[in-house]
C-alpha atoms as a PDB file:
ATOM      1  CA  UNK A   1     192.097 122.213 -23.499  1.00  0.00           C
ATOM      2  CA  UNK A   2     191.726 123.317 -20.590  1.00  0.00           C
ATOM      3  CA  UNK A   3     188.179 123.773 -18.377  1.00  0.00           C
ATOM      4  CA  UNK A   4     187.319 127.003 -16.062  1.00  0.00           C
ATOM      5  CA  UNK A   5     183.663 126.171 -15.310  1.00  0.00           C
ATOM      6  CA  UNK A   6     184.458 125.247 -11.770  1.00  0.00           C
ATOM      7  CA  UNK A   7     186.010 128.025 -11.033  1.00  0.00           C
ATOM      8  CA  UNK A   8     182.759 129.980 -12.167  1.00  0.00           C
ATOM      9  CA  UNK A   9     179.938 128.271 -10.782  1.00  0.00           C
ATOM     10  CA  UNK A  10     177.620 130.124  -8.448  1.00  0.00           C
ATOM     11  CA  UNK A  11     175.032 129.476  -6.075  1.00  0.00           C
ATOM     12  CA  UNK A  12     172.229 130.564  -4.186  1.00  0.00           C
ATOM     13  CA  UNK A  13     172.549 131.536  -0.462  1.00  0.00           C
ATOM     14  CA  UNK A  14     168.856 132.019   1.475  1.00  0.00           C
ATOM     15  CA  UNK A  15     167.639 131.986   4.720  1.00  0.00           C
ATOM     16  CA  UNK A  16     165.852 133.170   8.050  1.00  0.00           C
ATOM     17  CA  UNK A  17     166.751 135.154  10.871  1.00  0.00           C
ATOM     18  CA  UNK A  18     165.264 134.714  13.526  1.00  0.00           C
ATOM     19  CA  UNK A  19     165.210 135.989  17.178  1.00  0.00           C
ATOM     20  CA  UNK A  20     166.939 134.136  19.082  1.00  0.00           C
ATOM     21  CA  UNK A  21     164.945 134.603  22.700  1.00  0.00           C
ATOM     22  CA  UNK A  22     161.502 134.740  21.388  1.00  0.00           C
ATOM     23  CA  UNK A  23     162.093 132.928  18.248  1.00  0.00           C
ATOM     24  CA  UNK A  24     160.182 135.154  16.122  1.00  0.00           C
ATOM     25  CA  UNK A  25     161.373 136.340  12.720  1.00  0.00           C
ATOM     26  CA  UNK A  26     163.669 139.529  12.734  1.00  0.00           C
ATOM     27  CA  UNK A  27     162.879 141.650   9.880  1.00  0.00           C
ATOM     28  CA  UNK A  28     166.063 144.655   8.904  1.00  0.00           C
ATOM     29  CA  UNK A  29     168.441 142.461   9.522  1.00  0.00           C
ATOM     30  CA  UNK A  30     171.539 143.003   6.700  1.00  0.00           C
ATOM     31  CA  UNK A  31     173.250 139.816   6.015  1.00  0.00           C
ATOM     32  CA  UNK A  32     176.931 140.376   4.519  1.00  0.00           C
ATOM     33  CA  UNK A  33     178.839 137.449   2.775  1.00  0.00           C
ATOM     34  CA  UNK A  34     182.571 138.265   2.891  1.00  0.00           C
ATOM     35  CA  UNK A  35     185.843 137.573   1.861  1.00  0.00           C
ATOM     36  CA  UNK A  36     189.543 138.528   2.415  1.00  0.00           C
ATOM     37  CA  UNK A  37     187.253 141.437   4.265  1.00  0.00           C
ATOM     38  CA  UNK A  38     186.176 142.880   1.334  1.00  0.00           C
ATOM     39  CA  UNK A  39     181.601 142.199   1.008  1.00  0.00           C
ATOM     40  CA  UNK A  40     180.985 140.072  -2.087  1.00  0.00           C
ATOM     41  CA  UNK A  41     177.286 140.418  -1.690  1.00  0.00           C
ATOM     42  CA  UNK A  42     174.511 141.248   0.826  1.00  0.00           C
ATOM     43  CA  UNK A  43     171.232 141.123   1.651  1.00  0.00           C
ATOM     44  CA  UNK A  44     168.334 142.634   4.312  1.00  0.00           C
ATOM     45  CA  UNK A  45     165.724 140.226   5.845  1.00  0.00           C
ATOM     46  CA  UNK A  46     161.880 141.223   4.351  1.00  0.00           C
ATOM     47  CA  UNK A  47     159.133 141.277   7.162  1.00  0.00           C
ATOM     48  CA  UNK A  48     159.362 137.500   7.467  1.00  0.00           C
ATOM     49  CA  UNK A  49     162.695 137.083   8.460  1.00  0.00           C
ATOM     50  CA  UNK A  50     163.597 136.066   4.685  1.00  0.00           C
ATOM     51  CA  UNK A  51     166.838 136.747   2.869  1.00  0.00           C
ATOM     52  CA  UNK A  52     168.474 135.449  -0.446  1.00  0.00           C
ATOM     53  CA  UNK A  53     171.481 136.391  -2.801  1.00  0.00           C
ATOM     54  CA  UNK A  54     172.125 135.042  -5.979  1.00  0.00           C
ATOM     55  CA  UNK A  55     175.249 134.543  -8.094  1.00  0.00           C
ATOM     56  CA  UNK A  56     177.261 133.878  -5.045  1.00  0.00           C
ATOM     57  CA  UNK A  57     180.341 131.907  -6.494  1.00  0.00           C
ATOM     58  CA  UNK A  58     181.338 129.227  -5.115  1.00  0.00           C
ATOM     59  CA  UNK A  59     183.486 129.265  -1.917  1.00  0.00           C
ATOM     60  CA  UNK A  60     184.587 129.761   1.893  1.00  0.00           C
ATOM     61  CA  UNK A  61     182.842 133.368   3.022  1.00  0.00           C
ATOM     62  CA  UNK A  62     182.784 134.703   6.242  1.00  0.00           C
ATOM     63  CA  UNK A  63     178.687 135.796   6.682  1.00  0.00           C
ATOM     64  CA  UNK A  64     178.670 139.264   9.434  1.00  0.00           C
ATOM     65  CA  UNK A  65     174.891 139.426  10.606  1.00  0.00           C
ATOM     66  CA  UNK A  66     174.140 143.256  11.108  1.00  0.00           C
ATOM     67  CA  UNK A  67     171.426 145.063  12.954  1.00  0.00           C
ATOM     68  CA  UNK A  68     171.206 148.700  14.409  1.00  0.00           C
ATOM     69  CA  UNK A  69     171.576 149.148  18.375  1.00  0.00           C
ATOM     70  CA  UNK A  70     173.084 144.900  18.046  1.00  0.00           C
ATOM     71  CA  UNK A  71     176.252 144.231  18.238  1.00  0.00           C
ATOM     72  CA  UNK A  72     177.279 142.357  14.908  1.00  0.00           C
ATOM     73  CA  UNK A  73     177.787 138.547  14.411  1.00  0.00           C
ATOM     74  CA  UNK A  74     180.385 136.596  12.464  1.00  0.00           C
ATOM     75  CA  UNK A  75     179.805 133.221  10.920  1.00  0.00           C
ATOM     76  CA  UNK A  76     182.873 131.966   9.841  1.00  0.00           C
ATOM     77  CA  UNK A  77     184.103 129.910   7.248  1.00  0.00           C
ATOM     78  CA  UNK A  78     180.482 129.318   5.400  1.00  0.00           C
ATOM     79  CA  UNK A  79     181.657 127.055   2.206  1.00  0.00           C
ATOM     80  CA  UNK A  80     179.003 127.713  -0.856  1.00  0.00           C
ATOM     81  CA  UNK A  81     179.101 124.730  -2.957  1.00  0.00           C
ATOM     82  CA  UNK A  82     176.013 124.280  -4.058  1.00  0.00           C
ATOM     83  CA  UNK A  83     173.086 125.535  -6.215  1.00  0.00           C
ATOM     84  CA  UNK A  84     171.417 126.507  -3.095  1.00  0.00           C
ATOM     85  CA  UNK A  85     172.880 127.016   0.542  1.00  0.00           C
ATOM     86  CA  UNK A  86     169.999 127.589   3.162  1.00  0.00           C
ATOM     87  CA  UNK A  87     170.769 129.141   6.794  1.00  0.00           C
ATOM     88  CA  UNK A  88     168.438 129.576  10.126  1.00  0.00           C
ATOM     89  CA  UNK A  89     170.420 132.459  11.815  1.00  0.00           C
ATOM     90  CA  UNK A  90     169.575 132.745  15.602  1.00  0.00           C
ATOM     91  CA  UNK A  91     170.350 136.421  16.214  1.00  0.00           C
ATOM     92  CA  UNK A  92     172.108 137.886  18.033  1.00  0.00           C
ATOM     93  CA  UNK A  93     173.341 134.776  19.696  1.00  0.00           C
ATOM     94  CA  UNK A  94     174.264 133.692  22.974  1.00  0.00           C
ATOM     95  CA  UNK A  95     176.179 136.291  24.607  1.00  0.00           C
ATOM     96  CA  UNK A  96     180.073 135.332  24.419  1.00  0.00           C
ATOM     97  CA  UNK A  97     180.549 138.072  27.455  1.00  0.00           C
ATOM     98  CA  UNK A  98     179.326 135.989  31.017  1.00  0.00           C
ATOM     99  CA  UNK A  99     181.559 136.155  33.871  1.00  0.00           C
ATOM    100  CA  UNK A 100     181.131 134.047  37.275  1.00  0.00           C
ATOM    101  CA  UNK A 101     180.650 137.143  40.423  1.00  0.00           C
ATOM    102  CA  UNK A 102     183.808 136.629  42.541  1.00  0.00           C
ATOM    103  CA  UNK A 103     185.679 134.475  39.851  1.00  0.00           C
ATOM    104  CA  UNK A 104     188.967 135.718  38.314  1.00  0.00           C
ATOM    105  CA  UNK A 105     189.171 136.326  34.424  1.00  0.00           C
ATOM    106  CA  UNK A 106     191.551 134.141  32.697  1.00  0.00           C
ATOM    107  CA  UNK A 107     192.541 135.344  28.903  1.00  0.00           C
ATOM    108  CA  UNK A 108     193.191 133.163  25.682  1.00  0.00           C
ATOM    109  CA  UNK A 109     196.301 132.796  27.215  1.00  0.00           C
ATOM    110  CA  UNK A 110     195.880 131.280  30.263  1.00  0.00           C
ATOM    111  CA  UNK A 111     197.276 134.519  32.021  1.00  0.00           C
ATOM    112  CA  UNK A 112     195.196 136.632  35.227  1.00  0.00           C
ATOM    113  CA  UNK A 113     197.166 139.732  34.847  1.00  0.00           C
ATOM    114  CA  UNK A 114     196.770 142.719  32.206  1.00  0.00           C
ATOM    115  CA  UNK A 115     193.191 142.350  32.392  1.00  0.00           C
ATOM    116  CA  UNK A 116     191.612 145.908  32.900  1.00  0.00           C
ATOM    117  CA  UNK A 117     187.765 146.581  33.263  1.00  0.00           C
ATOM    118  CA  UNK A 118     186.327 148.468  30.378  1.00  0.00           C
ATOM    119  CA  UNK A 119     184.266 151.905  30.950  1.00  0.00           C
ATOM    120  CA  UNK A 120     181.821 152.201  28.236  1.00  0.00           C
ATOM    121  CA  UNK A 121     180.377 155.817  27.791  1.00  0.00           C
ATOM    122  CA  UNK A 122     181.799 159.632  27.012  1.00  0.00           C
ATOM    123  CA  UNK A 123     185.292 160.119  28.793  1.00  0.00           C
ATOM    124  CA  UNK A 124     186.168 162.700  31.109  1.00  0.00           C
ATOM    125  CA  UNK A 125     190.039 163.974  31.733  1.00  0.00           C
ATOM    126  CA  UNK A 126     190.021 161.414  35.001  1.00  0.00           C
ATOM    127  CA  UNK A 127     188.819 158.594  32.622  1.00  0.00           C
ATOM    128  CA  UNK A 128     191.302 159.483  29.663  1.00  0.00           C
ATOM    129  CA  UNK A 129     194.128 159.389  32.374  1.00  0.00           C
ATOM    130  CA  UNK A 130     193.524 156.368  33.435  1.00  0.00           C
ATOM    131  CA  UNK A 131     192.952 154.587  29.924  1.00  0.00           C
ATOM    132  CA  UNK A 132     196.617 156.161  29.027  1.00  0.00           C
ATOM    133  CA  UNK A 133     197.991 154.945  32.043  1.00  0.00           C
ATOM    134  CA  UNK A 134     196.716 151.574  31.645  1.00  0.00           C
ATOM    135  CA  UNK A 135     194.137 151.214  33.959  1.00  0.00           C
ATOM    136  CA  UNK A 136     191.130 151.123  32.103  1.00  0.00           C
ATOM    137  CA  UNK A 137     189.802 150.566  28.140  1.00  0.00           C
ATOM    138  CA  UNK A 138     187.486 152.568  26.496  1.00  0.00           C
ATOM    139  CA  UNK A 139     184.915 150.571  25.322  1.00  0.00           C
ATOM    140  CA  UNK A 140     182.644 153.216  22.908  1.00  0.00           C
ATOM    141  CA  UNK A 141     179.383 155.385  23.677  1.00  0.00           C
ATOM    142  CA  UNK A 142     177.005 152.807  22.555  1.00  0.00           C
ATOM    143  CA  UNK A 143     176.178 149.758  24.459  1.00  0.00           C
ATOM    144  CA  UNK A 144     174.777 146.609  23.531  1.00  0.00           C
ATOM    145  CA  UNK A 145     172.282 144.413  25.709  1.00  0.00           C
ATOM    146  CA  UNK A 146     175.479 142.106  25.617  1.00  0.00           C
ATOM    147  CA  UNK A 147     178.900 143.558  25.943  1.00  0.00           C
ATOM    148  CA  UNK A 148     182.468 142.584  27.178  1.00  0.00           C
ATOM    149  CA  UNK A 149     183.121 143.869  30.650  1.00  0.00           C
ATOM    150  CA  UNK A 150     187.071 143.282  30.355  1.00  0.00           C
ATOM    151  CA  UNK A 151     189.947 144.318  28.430  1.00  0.00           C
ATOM    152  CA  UNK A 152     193.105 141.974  27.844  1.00  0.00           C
ATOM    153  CA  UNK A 153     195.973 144.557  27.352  1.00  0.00           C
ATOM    154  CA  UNK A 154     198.602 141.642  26.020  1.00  0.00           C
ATOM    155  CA  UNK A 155     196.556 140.417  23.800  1.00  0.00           C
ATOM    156  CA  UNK A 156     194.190 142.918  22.905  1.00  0.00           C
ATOM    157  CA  UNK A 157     190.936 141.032  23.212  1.00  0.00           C
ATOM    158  CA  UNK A 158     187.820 142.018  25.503  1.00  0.00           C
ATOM    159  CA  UNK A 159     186.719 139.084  27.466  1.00  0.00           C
END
């Protein structure tokens, strides 16, 4: 005979979010446990910072921290493996976009070149021209208190 309970085991994942300047609680926050992209389960922070979902089966999940006007947050490779798995989330993190004034950009791959700046707001036909050409990336409408200021065109990251 042969014995599935493993594979059906679940657990509890629970938490705070917190701010990370002030380090107050940050209430609204939706907390997203994910795999092969697709959301297993979720939750939204009470007034305390509090979250918790139950039944999450065991395993690796990639947690995205969501909040409106933030830019989101990935935790990756979270492994649930036992009845309870508690987090402290500093939101929204240190931002992963500071550049050194008068310092060239170097991308994931060591390279200078391709790196365009990116132009955040609605495009006009001069802007759209120079995004086809190359020149620039549009970044979006909405910006976030922390957001990339360059565009890698080789390898399609911002920086």
């Amino acid at each position: 005979m042969i014995s599935f309970t493993a594979l059906s085991q679940k657990g509890i994942v629970a938490g705070v979010v917190v701010d990370s300047k002030t380090n107050e609680k940050f209430p609204g926050v939706t907390i997203l446990m994910m795999k092969s992209d697709t959301v297993v389960t979720g939750a939204s922070t009470d007034s305390n910072g509090a979250f918790s979902m139950s039944n999450v089966p065991f395993g690796k999940y990639d947690v995205i921290i969501k909040y409106v006007g933030y830019r989101d947050m990935k935790r990756a490779n979270i492994l649930v493996s036992n009845a309870t798995h508690d987090m402290l989330i500093a939101f929204p993190g240190p931002c992963k976009y500071t550049h050194i004034k008068g310092k060239r950009l170097r991308c994931v791959g060591g390279h200078m070149d391709h790196i365009v700046p990116i132009v955040y707001g609605l495009p006009d036909a001069k802007l759209l021209a120079k995004a086809k050409a190359g020149k620039i990336y549009l970044g979006g409408c909405q910006l976030y208190e922390c957001h990339a200021e360059y565009y890698c065109t080789t390898h399609q990251l911002e920086l």
